[in-house]
PDB file of N, CA and C in Angstrom:
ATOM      1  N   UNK A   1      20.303   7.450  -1.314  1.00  0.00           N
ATOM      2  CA  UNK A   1      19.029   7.135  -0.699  1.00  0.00           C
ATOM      3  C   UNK A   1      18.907   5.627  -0.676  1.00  0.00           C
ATOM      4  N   UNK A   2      18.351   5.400   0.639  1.00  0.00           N
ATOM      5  CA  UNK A   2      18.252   3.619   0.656  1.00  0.00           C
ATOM      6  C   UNK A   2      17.272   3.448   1.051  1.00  0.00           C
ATOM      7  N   UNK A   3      16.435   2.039   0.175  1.00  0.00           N
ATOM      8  CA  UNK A   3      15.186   2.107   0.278  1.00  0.00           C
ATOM      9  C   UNK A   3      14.921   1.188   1.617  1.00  0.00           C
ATOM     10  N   UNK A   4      14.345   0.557   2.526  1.00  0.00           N
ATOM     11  CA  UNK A   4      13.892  -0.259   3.129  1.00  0.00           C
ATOM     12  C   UNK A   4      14.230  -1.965   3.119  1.00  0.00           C
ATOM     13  N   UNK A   5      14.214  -2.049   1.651  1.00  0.00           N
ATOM     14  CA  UNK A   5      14.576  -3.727   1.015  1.00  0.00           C
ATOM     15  C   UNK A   5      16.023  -3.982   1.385  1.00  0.00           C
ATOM     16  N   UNK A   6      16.928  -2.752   1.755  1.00  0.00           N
ATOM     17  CA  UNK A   6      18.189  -2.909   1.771  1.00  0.00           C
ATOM     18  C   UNK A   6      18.973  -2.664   0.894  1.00  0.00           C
ATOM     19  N   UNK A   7      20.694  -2.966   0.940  1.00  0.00           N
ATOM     20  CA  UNK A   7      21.844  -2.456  -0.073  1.00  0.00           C
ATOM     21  C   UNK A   7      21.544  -2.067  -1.416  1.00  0.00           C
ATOM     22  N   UNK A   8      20.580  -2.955  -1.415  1.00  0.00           N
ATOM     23  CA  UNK A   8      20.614  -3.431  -3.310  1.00  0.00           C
ATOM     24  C   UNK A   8      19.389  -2.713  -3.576  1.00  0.00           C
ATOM     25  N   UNK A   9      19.179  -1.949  -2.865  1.00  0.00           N
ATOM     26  CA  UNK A   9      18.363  -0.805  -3.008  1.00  0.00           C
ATOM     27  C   UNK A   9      18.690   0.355  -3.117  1.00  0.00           C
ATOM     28  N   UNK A  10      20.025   1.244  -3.420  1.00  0.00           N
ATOM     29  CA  UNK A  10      20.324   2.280  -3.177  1.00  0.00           C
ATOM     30  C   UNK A  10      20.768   3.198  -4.584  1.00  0.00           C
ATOM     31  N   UNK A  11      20.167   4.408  -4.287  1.00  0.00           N
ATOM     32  CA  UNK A  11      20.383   5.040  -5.261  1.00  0.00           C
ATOM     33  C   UNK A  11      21.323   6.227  -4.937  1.00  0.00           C
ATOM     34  N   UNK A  12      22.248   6.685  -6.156  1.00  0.00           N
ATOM     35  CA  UNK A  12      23.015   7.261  -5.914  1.00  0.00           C
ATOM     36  C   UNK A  12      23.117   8.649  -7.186  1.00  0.00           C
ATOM     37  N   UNK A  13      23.426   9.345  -7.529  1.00  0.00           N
ATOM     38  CA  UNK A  13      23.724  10.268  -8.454  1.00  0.00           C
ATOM     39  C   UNK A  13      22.094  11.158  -8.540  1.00  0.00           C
ATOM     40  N   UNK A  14      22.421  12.199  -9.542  1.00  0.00           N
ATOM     41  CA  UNK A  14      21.337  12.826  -9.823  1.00  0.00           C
ATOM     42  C   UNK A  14      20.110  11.937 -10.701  1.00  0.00           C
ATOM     43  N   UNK A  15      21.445  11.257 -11.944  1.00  0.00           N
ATOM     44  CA  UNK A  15      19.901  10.450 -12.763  1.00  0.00           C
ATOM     45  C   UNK A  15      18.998   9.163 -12.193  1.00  0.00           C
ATOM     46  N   UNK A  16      20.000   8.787 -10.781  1.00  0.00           N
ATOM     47  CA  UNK A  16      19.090   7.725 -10.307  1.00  0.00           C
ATOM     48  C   UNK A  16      18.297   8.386  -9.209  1.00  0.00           C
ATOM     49  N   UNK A  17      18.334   9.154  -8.579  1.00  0.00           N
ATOM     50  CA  UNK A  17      17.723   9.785  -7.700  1.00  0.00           C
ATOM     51  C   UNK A  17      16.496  10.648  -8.268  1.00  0.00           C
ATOM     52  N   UNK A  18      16.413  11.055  -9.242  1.00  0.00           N
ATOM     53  CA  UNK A  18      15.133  11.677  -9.862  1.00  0.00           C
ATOM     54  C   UNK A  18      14.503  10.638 -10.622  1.00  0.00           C
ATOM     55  N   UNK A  19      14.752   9.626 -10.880  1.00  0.00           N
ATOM     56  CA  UNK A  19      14.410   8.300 -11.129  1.00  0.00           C
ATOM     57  C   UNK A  19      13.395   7.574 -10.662  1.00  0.00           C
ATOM     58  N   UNK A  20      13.741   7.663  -8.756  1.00  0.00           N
ATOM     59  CA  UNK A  20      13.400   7.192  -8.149  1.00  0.00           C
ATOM     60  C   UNK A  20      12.394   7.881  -7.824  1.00  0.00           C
ATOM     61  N   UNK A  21      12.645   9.163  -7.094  1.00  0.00           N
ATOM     62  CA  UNK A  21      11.442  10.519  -7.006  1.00  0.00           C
ATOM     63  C   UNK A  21      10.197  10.505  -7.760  1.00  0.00           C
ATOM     64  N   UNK A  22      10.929  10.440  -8.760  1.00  0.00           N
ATOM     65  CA  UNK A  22       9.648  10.943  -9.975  1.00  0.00           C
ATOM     66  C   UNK A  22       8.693   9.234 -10.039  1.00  0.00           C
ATOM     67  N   UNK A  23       9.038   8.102  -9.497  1.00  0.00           N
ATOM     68  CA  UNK A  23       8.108   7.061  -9.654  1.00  0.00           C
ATOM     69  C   UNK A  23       7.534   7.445  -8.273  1.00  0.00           C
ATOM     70  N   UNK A  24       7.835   7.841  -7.276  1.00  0.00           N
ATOM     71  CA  UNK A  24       7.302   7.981  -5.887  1.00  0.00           C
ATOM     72  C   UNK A  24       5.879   9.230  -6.206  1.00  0.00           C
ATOM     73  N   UNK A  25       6.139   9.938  -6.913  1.00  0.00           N
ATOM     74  CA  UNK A  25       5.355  11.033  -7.039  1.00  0.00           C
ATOM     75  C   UNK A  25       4.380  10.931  -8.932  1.00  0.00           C
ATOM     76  N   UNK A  26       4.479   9.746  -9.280  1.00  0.00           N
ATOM     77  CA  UNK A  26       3.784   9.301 -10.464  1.00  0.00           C
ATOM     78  C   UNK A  26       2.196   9.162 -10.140  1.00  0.00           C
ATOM     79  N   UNK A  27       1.938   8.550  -9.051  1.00  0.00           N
ATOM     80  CA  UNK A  27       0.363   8.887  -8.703  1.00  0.00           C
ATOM     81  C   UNK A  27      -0.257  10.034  -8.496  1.00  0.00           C
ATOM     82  N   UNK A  28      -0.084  10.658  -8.731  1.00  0.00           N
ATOM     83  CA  UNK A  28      -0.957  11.882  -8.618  1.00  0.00           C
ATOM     84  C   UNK A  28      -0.466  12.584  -7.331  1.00  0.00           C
ATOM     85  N   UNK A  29       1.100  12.435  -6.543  1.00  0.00           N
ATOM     86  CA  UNK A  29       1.370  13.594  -5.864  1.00  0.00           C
ATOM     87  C   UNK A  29       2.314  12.506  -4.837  1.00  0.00           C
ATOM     88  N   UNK A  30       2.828  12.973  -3.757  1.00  0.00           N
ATOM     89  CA  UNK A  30       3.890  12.399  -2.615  1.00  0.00           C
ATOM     90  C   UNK A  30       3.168  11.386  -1.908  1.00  0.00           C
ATOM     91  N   UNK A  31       4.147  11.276  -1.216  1.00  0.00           N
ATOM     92  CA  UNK A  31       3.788  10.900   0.417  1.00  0.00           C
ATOM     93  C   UNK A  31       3.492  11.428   1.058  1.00  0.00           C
ATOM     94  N   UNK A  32       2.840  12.145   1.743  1.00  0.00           N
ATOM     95  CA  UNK A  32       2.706  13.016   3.173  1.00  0.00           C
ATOM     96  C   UNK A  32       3.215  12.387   4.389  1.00  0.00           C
ATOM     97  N   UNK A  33       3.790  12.678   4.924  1.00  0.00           N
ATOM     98  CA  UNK A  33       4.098  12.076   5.949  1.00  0.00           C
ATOM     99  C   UNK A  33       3.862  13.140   7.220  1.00  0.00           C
ATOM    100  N   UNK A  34       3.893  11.906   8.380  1.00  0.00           N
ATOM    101  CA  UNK A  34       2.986  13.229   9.615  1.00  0.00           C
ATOM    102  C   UNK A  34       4.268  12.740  10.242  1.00  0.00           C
ATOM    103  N   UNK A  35       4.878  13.636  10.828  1.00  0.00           N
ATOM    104  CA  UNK A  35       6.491  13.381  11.639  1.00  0.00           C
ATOM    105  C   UNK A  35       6.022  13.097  13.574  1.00  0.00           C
ATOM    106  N   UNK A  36       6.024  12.335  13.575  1.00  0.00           N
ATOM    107  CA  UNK A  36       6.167  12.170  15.300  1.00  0.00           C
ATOM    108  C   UNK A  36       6.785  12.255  16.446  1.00  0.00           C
ATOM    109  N   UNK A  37       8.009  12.289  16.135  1.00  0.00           N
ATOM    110  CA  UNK A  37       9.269  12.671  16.589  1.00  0.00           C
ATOM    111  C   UNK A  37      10.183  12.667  15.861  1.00  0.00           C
ATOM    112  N   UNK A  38      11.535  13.922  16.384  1.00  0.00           N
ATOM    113  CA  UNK A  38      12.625  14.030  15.721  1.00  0.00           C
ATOM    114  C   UNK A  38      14.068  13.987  16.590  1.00  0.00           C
ATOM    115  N   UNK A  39      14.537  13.382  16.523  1.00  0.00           N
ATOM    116  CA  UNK A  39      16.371  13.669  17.249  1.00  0.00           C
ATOM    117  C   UNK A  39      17.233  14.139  16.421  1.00  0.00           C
ATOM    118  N   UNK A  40      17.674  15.647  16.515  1.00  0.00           N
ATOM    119  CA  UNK A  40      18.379  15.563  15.700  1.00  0.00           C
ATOM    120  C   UNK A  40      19.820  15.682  16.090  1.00  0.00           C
ATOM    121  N   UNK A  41      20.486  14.355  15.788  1.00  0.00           N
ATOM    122  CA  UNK A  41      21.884  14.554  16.414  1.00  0.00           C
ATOM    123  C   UNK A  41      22.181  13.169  15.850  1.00  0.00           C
ATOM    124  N   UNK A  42      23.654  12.948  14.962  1.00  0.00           N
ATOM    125  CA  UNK A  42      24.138  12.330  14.434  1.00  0.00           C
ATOM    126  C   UNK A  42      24.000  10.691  14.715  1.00  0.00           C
ATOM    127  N   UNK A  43      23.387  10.266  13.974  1.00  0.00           N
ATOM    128  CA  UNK A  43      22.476  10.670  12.940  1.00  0.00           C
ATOM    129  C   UNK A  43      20.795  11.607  13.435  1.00  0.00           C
ATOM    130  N   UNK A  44      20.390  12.130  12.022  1.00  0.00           N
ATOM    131  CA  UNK A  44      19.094  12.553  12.551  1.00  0.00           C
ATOM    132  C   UNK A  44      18.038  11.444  12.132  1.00  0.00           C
ATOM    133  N   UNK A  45      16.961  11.225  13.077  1.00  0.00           N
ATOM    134  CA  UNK A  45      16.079  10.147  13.493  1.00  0.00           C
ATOM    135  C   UNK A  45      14.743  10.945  13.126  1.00  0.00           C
ATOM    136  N   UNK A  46      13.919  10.074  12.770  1.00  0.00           N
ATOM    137  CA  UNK A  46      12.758  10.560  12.480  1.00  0.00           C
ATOM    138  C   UNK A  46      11.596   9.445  12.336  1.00  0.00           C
ATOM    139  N   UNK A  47      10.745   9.603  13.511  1.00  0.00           N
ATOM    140  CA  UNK A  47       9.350   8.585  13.118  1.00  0.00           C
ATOM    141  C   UNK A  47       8.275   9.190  12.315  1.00  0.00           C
ATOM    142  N   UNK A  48       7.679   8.641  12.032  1.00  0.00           N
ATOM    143  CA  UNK A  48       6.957   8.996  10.896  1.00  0.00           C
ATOM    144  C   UNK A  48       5.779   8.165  10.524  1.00  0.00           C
ATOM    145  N   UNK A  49       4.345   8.473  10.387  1.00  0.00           N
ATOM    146  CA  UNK A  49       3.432   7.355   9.460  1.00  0.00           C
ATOM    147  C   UNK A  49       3.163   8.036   8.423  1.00  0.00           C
ATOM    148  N   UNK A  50       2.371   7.210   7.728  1.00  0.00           N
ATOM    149  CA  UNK A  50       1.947   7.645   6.713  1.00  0.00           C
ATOM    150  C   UNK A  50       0.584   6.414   6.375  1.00  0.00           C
ATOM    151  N   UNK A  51      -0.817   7.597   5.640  1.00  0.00           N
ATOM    152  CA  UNK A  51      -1.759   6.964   4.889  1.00  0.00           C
ATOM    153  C   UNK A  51      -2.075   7.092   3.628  1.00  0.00           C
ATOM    154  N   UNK A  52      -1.268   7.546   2.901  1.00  0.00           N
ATOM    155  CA  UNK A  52      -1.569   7.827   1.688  1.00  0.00           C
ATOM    156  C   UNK A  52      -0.586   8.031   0.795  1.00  0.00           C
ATOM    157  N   UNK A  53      -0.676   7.236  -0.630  1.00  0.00           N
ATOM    158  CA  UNK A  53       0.563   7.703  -1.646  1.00  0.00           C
ATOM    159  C   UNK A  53      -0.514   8.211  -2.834  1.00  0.00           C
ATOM    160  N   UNK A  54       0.023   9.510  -3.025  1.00  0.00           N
ATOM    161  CA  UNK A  54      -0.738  10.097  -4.154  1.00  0.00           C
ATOM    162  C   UNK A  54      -1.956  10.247  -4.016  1.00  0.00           C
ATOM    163  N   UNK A  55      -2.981   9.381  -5.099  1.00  0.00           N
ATOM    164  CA  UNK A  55      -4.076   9.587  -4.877  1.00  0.00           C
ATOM    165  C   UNK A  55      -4.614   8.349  -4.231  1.00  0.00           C
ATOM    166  N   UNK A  56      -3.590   7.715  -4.097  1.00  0.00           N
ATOM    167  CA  UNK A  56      -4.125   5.866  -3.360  1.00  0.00           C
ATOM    168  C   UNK A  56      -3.901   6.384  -1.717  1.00  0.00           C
ATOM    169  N   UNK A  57      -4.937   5.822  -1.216  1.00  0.00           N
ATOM    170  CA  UNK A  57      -5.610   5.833   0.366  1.00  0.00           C
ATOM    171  C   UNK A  57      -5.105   4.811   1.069  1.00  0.00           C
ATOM    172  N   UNK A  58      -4.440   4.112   1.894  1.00  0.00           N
ATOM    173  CA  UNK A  58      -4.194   3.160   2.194  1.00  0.00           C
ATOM    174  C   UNK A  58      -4.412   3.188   4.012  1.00  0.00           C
ATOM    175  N   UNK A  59      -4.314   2.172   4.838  1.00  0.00           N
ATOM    176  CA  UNK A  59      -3.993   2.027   6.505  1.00  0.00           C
ATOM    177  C   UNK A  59      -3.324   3.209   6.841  1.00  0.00           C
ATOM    178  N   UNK A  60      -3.090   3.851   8.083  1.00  0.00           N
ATOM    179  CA  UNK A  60      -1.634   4.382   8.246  1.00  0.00           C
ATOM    180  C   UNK A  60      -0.795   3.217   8.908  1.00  0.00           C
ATOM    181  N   UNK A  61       0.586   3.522   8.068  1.00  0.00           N
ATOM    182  CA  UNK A  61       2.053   2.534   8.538  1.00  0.00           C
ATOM    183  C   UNK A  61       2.922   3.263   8.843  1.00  0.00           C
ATOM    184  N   UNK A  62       3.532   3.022  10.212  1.00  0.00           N
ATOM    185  CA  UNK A  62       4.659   3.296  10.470  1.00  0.00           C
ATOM    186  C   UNK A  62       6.121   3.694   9.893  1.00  0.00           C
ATOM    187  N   UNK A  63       7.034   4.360   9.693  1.00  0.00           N
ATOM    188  CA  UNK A  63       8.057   4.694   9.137  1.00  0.00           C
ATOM    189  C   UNK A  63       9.287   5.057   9.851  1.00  0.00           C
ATOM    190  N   UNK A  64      10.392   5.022   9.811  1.00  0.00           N
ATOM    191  CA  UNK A  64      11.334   5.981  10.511  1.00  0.00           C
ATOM    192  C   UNK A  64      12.497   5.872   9.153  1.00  0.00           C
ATOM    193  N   UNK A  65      12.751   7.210   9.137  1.00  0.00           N
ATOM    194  CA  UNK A  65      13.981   7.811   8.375  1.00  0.00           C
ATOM    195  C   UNK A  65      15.362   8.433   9.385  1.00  0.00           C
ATOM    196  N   UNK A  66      16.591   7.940   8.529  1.00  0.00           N
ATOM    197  CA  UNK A  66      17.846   8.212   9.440  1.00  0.00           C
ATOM    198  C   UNK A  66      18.537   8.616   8.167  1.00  0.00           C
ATOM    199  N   UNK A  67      19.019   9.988   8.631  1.00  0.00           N
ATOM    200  CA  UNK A  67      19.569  10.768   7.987  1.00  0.00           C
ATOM    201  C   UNK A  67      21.025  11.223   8.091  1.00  0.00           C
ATOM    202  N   UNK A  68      21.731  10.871   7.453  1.00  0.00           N
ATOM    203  CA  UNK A  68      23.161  11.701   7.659  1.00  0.00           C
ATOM    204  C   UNK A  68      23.423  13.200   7.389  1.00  0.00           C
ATOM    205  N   UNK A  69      24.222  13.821   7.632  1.00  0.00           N
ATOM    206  CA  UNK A  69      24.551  15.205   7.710  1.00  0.00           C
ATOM    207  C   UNK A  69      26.021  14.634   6.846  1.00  0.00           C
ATOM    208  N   UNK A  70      26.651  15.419   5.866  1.00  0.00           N
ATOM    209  CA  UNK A  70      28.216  15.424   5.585  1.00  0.00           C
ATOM    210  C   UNK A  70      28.858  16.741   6.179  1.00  0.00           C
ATOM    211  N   UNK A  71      30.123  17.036   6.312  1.00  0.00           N
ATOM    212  CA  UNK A  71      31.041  17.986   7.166  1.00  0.00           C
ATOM    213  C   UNK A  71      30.207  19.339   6.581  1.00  0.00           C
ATOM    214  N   UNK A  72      29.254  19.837   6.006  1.00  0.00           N
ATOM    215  CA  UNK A  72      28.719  20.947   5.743  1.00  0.00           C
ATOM    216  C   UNK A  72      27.807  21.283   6.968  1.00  0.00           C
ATOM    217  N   UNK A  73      26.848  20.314   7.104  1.00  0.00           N
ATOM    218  CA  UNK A  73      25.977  20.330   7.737  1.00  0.00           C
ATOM    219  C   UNK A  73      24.414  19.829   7.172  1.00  0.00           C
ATOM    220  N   UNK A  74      24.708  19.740   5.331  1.00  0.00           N
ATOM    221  CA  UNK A  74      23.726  19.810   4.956  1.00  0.00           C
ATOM    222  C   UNK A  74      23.314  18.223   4.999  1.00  0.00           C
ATOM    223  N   UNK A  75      21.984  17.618   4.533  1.00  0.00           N
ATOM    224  CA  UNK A  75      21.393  15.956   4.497  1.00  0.00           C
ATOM    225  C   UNK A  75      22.681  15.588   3.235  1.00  0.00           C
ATOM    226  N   UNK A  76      23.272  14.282   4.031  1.00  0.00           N
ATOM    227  CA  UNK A  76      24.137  13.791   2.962  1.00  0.00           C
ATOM    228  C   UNK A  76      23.772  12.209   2.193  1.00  0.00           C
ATOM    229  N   UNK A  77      22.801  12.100   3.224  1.00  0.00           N
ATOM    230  CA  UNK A  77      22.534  10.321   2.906  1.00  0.00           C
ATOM    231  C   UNK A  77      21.119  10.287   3.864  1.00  0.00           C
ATOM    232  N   UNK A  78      20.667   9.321   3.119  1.00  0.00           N
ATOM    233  CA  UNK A  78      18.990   9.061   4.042  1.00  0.00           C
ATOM    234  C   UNK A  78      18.741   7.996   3.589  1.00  0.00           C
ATOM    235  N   UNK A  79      18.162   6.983   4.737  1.00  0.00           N
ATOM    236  CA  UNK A  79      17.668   5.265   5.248  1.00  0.00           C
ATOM    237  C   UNK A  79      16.022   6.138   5.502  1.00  0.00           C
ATOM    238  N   UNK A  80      15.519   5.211   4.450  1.00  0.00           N
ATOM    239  CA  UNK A  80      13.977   5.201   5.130  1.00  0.00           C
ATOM    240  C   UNK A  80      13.824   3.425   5.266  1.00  0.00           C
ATOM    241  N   UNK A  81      12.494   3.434   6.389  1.00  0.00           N
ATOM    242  CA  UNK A  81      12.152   1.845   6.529  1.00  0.00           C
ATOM    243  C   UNK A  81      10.701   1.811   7.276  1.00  0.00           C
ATOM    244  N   UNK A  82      10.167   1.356   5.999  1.00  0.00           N
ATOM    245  CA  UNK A  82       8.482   1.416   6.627  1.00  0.00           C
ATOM    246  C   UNK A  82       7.744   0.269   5.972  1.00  0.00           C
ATOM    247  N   UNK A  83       7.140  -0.660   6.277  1.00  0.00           N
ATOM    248  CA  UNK A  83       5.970  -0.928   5.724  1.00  0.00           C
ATOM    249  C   UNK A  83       4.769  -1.033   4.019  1.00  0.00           C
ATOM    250  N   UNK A  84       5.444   0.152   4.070  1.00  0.00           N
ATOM    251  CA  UNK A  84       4.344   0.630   2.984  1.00  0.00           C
ATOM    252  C   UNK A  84       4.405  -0.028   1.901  1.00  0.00           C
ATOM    253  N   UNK A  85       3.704  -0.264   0.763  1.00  0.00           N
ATOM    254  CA  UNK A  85       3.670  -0.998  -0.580  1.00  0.00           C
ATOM    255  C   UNK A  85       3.518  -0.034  -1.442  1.00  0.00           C
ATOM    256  N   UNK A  86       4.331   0.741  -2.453  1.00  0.00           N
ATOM    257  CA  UNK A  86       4.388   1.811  -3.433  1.00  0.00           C
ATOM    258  C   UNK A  86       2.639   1.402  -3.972  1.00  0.00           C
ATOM    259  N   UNK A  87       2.215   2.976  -4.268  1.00  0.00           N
ATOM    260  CA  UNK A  87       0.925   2.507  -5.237  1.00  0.00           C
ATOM    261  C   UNK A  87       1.039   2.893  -6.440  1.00  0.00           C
ATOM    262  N   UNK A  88       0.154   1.948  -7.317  1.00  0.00           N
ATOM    263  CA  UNK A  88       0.163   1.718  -8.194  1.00  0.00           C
ATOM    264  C   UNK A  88      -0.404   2.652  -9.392  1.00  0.00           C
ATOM    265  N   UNK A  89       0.474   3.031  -9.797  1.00  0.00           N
ATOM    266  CA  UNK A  89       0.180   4.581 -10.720  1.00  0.00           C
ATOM    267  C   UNK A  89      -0.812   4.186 -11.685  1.00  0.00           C
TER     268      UNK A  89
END
């Protein structure tokens, strides 16, 4: 998973990836995100806003996530890049 900031943002394995999750979902619940469009075809594309992390209310901001598939078919890798400022648990 790669965050927005770039390379030196990326998490990899199970213990960094629930790592990361579990601070995203420390406020009192997710992201919601409202999907606006989707392509799905190598890669899969996805716009996206969002107003809210957890229980913090914020603008809605723009997003798009790009997703890889590996030879299974299943999500093998995912680029998000939005705007947003994590809130503050």
């Amino acid at each position: 998973m790669r965050e927005p900031a770039g390379d030196q943002h990326i998490h990899r394995g199970a213990d960094e990836l629930r790592a990361l999750y579990r601070s995203f979902f420390a406020n009192g619940g997710g992201i919601p995100l409202e999907h606006c469009a989707v392509i799905d075809g190598p890669p899969v594309r996805s716009s996206t806003t969002s107003s809210a992390g957890g229980r913090t209310k914020f603008p809605p901001a723009a997003g798009i996530a790009v997703d890889g598939r590996g030879d299974s078919g299943k999500l093998a890798s995912a680029r998000v890049y939005d705007d947003s400022q994590p809130p503050l648990s």
